[in-house]
Structure formats: structure tokens, C-alpha cells
C-alpha atoms as a PDB file:
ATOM      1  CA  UNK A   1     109.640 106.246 114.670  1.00  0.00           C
ATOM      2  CA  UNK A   2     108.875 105.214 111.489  1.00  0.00           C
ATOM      3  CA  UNK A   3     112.350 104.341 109.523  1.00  0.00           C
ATOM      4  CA  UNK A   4     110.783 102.204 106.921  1.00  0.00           C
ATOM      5  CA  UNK A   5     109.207 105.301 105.009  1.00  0.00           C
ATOM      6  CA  UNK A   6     111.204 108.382 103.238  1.00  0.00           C
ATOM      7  CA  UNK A   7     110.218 111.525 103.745  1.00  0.00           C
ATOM      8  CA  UNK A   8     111.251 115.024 101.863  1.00  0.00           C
ATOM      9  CA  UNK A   9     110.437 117.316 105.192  1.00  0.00           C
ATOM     10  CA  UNK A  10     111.528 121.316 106.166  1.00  0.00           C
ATOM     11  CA  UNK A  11     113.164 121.925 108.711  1.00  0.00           C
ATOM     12  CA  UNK A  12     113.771 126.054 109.874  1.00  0.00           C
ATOM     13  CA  UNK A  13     116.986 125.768 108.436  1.00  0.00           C
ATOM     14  CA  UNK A  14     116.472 124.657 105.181  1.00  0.00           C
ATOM     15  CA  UNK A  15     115.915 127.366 102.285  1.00  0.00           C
ATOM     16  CA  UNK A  16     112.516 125.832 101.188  1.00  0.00           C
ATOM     17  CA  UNK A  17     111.230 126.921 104.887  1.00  0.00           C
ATOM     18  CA  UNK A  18     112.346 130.312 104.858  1.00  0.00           C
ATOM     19  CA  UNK A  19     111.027 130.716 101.504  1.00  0.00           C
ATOM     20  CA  UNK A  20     107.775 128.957 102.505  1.00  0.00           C
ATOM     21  CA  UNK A  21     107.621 131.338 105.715  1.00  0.00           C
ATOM     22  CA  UNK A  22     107.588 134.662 103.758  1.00  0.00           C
ATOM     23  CA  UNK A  23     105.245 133.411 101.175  1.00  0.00           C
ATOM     24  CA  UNK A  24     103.133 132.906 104.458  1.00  0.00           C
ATOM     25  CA  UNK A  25     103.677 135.910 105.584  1.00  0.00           C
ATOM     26  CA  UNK A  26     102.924 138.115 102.199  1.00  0.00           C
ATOM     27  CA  UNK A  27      99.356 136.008 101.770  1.00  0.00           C
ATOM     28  CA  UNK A  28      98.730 135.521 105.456  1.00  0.00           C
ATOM     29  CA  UNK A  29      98.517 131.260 104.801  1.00  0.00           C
ATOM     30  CA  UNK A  30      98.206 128.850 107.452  1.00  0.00           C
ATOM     31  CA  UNK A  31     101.370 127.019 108.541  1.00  0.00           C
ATOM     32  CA  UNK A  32     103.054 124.363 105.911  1.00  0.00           C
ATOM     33  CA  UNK A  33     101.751 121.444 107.252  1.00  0.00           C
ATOM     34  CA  UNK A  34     102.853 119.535 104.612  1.00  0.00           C
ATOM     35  CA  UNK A  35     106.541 119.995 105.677  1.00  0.00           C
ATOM     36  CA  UNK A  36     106.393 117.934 108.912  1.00  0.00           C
ATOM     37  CA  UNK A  37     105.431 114.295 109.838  1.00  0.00           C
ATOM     38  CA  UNK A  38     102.505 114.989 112.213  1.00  0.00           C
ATOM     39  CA  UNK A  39     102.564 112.845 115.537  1.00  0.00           C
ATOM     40  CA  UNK A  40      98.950 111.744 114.698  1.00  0.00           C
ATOM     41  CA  UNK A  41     100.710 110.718 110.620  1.00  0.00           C
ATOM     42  CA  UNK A  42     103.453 109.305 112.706  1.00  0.00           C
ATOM     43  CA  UNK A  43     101.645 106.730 114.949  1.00  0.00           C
ATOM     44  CA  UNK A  44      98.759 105.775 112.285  1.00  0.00           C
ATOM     45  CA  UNK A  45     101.688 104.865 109.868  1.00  0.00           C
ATOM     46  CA  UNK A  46     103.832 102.679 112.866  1.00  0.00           C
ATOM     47  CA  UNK A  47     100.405 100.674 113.243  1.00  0.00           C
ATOM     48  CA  UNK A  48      99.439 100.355 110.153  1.00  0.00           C
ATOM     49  CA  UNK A  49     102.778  99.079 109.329  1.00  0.00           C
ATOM     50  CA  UNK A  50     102.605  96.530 112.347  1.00  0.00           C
ATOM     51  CA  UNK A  51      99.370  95.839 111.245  1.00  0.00           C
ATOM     52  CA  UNK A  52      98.941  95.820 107.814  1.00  0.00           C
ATOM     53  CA  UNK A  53      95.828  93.842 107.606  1.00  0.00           C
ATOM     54  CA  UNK A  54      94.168  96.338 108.916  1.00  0.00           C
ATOM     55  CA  UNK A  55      94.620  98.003 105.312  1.00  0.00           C
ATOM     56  CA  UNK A  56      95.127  94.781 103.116  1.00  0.00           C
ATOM     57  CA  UNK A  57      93.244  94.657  99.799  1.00  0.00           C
ATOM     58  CA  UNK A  58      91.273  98.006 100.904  1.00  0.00           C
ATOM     59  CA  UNK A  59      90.362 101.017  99.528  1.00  0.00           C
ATOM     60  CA  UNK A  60      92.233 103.532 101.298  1.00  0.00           C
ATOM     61  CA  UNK A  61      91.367 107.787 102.042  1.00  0.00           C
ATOM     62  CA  UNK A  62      94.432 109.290 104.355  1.00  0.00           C
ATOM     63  CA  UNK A  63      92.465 112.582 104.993  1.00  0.00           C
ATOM     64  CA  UNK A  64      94.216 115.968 105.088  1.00  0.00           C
ATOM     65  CA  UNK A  65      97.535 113.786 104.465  1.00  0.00           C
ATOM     66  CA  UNK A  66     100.004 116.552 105.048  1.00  0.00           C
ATOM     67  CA  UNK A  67     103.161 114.880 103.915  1.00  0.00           C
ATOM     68  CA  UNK A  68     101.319 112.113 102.747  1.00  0.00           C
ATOM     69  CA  UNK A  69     103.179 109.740 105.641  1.00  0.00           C
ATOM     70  CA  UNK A  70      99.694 107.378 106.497  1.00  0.00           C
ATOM     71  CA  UNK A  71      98.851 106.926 102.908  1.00  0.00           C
ATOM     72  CA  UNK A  72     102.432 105.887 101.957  1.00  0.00           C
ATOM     73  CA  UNK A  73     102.451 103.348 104.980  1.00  0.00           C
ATOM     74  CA  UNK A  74      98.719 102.067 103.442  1.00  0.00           C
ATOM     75  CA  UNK A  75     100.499 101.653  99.999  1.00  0.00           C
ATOM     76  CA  UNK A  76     103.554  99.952 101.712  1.00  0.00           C
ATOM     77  CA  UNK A  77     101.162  97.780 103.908  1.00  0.00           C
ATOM     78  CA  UNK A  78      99.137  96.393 100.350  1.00  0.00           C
ATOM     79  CA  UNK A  79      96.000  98.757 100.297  1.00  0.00           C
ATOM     80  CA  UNK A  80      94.534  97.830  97.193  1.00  0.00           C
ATOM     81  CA  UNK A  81      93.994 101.480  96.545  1.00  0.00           C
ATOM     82  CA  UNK A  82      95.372 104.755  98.263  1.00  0.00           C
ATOM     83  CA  UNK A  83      94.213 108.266  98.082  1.00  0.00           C
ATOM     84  CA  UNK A  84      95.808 110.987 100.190  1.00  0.00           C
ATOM     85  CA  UNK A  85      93.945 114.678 100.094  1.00  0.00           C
ATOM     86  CA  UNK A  86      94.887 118.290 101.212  1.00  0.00           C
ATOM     87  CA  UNK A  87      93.430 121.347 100.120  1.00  0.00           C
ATOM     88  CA  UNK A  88      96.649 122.865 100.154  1.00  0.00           C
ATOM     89  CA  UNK A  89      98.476 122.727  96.638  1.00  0.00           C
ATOM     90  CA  UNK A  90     102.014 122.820  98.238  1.00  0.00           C
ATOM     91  CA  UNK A  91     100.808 119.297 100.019  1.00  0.00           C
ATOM     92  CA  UNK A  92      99.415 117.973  97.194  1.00  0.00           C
ATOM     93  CA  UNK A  93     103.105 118.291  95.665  1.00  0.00           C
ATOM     94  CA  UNK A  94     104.344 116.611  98.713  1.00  0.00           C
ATOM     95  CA  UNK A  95     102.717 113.765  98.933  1.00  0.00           C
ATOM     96  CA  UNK A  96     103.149 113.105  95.443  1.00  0.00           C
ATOM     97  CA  UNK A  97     106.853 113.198  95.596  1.00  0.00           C
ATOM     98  CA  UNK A  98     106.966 111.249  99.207  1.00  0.00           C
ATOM     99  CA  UNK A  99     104.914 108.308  97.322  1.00  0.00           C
ATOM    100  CA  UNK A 100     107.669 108.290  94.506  1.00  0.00           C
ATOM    101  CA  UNK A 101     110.354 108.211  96.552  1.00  0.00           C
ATOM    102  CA  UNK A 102     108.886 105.216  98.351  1.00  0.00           C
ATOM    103  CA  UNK A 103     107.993 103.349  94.988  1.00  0.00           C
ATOM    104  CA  UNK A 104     104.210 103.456  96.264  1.00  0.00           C
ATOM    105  CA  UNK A 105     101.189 104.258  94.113  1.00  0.00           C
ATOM    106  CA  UNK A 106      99.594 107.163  95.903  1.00  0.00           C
ATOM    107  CA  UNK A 107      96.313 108.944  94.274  1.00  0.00           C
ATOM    108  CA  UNK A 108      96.846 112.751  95.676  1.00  0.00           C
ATOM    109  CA  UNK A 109      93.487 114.598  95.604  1.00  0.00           C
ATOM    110  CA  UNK A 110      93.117 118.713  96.104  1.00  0.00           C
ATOM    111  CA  UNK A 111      90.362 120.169  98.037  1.00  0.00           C
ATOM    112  CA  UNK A 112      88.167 119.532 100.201  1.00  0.00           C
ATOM    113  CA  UNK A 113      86.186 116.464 100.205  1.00  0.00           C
ATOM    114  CA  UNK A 114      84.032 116.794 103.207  1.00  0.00           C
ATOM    115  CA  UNK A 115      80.273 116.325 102.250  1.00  0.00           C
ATOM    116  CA  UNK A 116      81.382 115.019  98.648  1.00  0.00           C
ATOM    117  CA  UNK A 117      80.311 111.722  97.731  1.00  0.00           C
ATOM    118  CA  UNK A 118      81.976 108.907  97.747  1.00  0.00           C
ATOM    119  CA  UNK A 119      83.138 107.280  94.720  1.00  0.00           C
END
């Protein structure tokens, strides 16, 4: 649904899933949500690219990004400035690499920002 952004995504059959499922396993982690476009990342990033004023010139927090999918669109759509956070590490790896393979300036931040100020 949204062909204008790149994603690097898992699928089961790919070697970085099965990897990623017995690391899960071994430390008992919650499910890579970084490997999949989320429906919810999926339709915020088709209207914010219909409707990129809604972002234009703004500062920009896509909140437990995942992939990183909503910020990207926000960077594509001419957010003045984009942040995407995860407290997972494995996402914060993600969405850095999704942002350079869409040529988009993407500010990844780890942890967990609820009840942190904002800057």
C-alpha cells in the first residue's frame, strides 16, 4: 500500500527470521516487531504521504516506530525534523537502515521516552 517507501522486512523464510526466532526463544523476547510494516505504520504513512502538510516544516516523533515506516513517510513528506524511537535495539538498527535506503534524515532514539521531557 505504500510503494513509494523501501523497506528491509523478514519474512519466515528468510535466515534473519529464523535466526531472530531462536534468539527469542533462548532470552524469552517479545516478537521482532521491527521486521514487519504494521497496518497502523502502513496507513499513517499512505496519509501522511497524501497529505503531507499535515507534517510540513514540523517537528516530527513516530513513537515505537518498528521499522521506522511513519517516520520515513514524515521525512519524505518535508518534516522539518524526524525522530523515530523503539526500545528495542534490533529496531533501532532498522529504522536506521530503512531511512538510508530512502535518502531520508531519520533521528532513531532507544528507550523509552514516555514521561521524559520534551526537548
Amino acid at each position: 500500500m505504500v510503494p513509494e517507501i523501501q523497506l528491509y522486512l523478514a519474512t519466515e523464510i528468510t535466515p534473519i527470521w529464523q535466526a531472530t526466532e531462536a534468539w527469542l526463544a533462548e532470552t524469552g523476547t517479545e516478537p521482532p516487531f521491527w521486521a514487519f510494516a504494521r497496518p497502523g505504520s502502513v496507513a499513517m504513512a499512505r496519509h501522511i504521504l497524501a497529505h503531507p502538510k499535515v507534517v510540513a516544516g514540523r517537528r516530527v516523533l513516530d513513537f515505537a516506530a518498528g521499522c521506522g515506516m511513519a517516520a520515513i513517510a514524515c521525512a519524505r513528506s518535508g518534516a522539518a525534523h524526524v525522530e523515530a524511537a523503539d526500545i528495542a535495539p534490533l529496531a533501532i538498527a532498522a529504522i536506521t537502515l530503512n531511512a538510508v535506503l530512502n535518502g531520508v534524515g531519520v533521528t532513531a532514539l532507544s528507550g523509552d521516552l514516555v514521561g521524559n521531557p520534551c526537548h
